[in-house]
Structures are given as structure tokens and as C-alpha cells.
C-alpha atoms as a PDB file:
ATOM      1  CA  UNK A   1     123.634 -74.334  43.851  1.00  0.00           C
ATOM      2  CA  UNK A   2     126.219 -71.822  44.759  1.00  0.00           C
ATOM      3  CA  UNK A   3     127.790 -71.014  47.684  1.00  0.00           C
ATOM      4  CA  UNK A   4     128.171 -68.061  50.178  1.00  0.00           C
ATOM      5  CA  UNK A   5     130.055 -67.509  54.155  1.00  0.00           C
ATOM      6  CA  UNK A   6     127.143 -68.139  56.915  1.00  0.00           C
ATOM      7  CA  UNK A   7     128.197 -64.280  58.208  1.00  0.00           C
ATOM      8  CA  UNK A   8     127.402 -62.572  54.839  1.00  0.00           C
ATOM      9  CA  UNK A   9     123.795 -63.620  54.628  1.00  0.00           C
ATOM     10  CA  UNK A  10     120.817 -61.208  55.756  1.00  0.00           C
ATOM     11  CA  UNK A  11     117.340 -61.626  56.700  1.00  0.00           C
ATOM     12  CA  UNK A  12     115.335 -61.875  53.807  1.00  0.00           C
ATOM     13  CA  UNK A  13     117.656 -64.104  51.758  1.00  0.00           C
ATOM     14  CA  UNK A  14     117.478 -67.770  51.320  1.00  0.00           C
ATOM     15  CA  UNK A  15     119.694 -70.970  52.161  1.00  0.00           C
ATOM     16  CA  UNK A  16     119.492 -74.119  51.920  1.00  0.00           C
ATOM     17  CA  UNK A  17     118.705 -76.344  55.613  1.00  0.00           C
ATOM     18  CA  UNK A  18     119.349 -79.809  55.688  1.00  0.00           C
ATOM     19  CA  UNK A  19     118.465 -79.744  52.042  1.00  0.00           C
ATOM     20  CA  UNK A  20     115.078 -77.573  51.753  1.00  0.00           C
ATOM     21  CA  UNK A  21     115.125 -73.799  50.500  1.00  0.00           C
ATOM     22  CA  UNK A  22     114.684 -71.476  53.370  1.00  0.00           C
ATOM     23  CA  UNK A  23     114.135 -67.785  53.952  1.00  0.00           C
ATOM     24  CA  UNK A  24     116.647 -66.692  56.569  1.00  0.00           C
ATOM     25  CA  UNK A  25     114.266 -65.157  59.444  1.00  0.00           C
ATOM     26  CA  UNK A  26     117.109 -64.529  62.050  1.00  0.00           C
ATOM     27  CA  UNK A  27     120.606 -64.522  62.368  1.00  0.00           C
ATOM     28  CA  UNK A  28     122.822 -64.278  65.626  1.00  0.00           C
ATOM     29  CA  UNK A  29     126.477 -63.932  65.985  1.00  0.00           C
ATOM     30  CA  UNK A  30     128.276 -65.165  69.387  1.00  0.00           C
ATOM     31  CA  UNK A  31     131.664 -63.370  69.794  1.00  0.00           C
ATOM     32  CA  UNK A  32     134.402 -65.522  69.636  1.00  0.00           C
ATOM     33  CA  UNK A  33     135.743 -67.463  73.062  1.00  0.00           C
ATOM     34  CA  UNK A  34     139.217 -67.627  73.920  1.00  0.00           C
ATOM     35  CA  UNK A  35     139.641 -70.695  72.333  1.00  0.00           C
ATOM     36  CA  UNK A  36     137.497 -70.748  69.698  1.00  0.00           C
ATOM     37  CA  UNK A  37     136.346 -68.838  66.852  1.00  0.00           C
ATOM     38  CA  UNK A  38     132.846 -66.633  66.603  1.00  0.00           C
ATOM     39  CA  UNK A  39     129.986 -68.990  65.844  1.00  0.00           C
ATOM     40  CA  UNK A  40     126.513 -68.066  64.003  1.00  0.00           C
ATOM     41  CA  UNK A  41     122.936 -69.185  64.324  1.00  0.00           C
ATOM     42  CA  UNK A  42     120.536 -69.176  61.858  1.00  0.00           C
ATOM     43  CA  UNK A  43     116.732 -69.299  61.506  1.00  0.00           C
ATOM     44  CA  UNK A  44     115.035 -69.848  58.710  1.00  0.00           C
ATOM     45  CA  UNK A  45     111.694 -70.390  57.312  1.00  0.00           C
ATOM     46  CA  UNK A  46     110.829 -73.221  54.794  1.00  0.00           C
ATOM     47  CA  UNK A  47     109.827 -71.817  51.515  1.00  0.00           C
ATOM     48  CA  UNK A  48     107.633 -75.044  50.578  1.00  0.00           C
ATOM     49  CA  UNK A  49     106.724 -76.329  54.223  1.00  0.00           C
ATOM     50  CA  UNK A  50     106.639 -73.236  56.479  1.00  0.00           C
ATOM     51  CA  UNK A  51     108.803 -75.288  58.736  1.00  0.00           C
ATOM     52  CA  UNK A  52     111.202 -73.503  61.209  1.00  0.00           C
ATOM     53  CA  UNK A  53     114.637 -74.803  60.477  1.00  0.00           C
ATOM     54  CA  UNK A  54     118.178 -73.660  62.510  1.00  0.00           C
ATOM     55  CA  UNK A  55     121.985 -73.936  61.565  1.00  0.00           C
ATOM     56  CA  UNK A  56     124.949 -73.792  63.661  1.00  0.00           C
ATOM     57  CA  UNK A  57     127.853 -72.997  62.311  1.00  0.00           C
ATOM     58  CA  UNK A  58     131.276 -71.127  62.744  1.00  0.00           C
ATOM     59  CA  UNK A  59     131.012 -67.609  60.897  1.00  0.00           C
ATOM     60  CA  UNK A  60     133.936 -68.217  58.405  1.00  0.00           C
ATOM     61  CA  UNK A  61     131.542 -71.924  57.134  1.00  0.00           C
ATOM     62  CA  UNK A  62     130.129 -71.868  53.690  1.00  0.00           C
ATOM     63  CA  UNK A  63     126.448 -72.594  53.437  1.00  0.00           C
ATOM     64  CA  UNK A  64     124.726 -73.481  50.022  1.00  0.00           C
ATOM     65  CA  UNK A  65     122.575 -71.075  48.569  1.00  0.00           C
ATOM     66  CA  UNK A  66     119.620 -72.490  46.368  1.00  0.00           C
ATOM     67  CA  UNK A  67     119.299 -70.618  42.608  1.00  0.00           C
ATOM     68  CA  UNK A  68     115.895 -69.116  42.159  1.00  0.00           C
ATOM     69  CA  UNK A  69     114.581 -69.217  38.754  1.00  0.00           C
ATOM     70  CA  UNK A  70     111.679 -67.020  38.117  1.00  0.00           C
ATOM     71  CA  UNK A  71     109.230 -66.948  35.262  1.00  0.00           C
ATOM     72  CA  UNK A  72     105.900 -66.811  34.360  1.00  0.00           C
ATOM     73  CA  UNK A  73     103.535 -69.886  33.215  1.00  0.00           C
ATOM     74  CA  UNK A  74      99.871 -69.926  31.825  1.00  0.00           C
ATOM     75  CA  UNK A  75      97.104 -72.115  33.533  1.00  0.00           C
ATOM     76  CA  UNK A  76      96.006 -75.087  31.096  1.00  0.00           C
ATOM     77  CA  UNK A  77      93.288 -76.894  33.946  1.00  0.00           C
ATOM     78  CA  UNK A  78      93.020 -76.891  37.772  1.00  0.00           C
ATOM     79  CA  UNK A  79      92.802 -80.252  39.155  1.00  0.00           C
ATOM     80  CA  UNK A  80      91.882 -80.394  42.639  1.00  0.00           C
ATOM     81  CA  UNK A  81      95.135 -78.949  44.331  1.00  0.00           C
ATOM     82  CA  UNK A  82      97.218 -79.524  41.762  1.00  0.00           C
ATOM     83  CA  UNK A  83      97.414 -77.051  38.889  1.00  0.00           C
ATOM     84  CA  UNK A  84      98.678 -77.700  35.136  1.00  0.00           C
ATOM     85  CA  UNK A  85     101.031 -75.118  33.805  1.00  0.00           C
ATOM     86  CA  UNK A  86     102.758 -73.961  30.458  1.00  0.00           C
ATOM     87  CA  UNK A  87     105.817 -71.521  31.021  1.00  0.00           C
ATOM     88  CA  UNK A  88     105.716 -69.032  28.616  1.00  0.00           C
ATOM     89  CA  UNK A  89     109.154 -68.829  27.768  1.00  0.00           C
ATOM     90  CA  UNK A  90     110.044 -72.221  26.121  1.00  0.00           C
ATOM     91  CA  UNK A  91     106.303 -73.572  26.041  1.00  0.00           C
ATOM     92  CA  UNK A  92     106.882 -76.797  28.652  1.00  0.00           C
ATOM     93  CA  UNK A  93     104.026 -78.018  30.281  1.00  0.00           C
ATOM     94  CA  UNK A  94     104.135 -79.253  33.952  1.00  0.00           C
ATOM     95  CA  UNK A  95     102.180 -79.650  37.474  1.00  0.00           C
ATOM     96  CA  UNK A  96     102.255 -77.961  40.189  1.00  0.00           C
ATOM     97  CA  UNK A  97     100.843 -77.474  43.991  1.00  0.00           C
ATOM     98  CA  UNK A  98      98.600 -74.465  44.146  1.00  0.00           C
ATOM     99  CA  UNK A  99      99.023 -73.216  47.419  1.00  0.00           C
ATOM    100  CA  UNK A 100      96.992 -72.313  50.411  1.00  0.00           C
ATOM    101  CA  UNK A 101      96.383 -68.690  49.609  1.00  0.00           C
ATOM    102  CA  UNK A 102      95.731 -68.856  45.723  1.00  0.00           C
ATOM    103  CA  UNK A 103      92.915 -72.095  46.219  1.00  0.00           C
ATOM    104  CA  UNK A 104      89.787 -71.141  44.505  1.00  0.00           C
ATOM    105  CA  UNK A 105      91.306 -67.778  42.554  1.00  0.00           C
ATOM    106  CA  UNK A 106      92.930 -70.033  39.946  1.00  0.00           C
ATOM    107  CA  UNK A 107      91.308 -70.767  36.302  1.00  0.00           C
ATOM    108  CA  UNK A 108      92.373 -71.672  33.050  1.00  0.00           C
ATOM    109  CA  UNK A 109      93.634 -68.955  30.810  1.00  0.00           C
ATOM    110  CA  UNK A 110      94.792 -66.369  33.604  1.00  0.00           C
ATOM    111  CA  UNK A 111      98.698 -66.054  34.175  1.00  0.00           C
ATOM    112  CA  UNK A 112     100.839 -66.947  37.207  1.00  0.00           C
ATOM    113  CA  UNK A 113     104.348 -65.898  38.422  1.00  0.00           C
ATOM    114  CA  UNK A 114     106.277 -69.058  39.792  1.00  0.00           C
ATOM    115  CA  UNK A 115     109.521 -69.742  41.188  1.00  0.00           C
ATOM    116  CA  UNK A 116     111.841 -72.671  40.363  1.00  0.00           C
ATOM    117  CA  UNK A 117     114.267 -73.863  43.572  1.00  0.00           C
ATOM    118  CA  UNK A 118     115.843 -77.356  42.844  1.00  0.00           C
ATOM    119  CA  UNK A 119     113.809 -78.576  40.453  1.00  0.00           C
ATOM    120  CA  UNK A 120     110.364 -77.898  42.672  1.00  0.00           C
ATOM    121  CA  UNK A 121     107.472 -75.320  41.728  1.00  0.00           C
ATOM    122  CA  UNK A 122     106.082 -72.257  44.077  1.00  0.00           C
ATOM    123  CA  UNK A 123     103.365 -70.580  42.729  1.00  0.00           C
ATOM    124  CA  UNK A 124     104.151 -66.422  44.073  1.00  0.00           C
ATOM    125  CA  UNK A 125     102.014 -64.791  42.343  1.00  0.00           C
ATOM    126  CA  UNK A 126      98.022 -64.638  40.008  1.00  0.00           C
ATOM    127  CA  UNK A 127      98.245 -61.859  37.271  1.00  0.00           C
END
């Protein structure tokens, strides 16, 4: 994981929220009081549960940042809603949610796009 200052993040980006990946929806920045300093809110969107998730925090805090691998895998079988992969890059086989929007377009043979976030699999996109 790396690391990055709550102010310097955009919408668009991703952050980790009480552990879970997130896409950062939202940000807001209060001005700072007289005795205090300038404090940020975030929104953000879980990548693998769609889940709304918020952080308060004072703009100068760090906030981890998840590393996004992204490769591309073949489809060995479709089980149910679970989906058997081979990356193409070292030839590793492993399993995999298929998601809501790719259910029914997958079969063996065709080629996928997939992200890797802490170890967990996101199927993005069917070549």
C-alpha cells in the first residue's frame, strides 16, 4: 500500500476505508477554526461492494492508497458465479467473482481485463 495527504486526492481516485478499496466520489474541505486546523470529508464508493463509505480527517492526515495491478487473464470454465482464470502474463490459474454486469457474456476461451487490489479479483472488462 502506499500512502498519500487526504487534501491531495481527487474524485476519481481510490483509497482505502476502513480497509476496503474505494473510489473517492466526493471530497469537502471545512476552513480551518480558530483553534483548529482545516478538516476534510471524504466519500467514497466501494470498488467490490458498492457500499458508500466516509472519512474524517484533518487535511494534513495521510490516508492509504491501495496498489492496482492490472492485467489480463483467459477464461478456463464458468462455474455458476464464479469464473476460473489464467493470467496471461506468468500463466497462474485462479477464481474469481464474475460480476453483475458481465453474468451470462462470459465463456471459455474469450479474454478478460481484471484488476488486482489487496490480493482480491475485479473483473473490468470482456475482450
Amino acid at each position: 500500500m502506499a500512502s498519500a495527504t487526504i487534501k491531495e486526492l481527487r474524485p476519481g481516485q481510490f483509497v482505502l476505508i476502513d480497509g476496503e478499496p474505494c473510489k473517492v466520489i466526493d471530497l469537502a474541505k471545512s476552513k480551518p477554526g480558530k483553534h483548529g486546523a482545516a478538516k476534510v470529508r471524504l466519500e467514497g464508493m466501494g470498488i467490490f461492494d458498492n457500499r458508500r463509505r466516509f472519512l474524517l480527517k484533518p487535511a494534513s492526515a495521510d490516508v492509504e492508497v491501495p496498489i492496482i495491478e492490472k492485467k489480463a487473464a483467459q477464461i478456463i470454465t464458468v462455474m455458476g458465479d464464479i469464473v476460473q482464470l489464467m493470467d496471461l502474463s506468468d500463466y497462474a490459474t485462479f477464481e474469481a467473482a464474475i460480476p453483475e454486469e458481465f453474468k451470462g457474456k462470459l465463456e471459455s476461451g474469450r479474454e478478460v481485463l481484471y484488476w488486482k487490489i489487496s490480493g482480491k479479483i475485479l473483473i473490468k472488462e470482456l475482450r
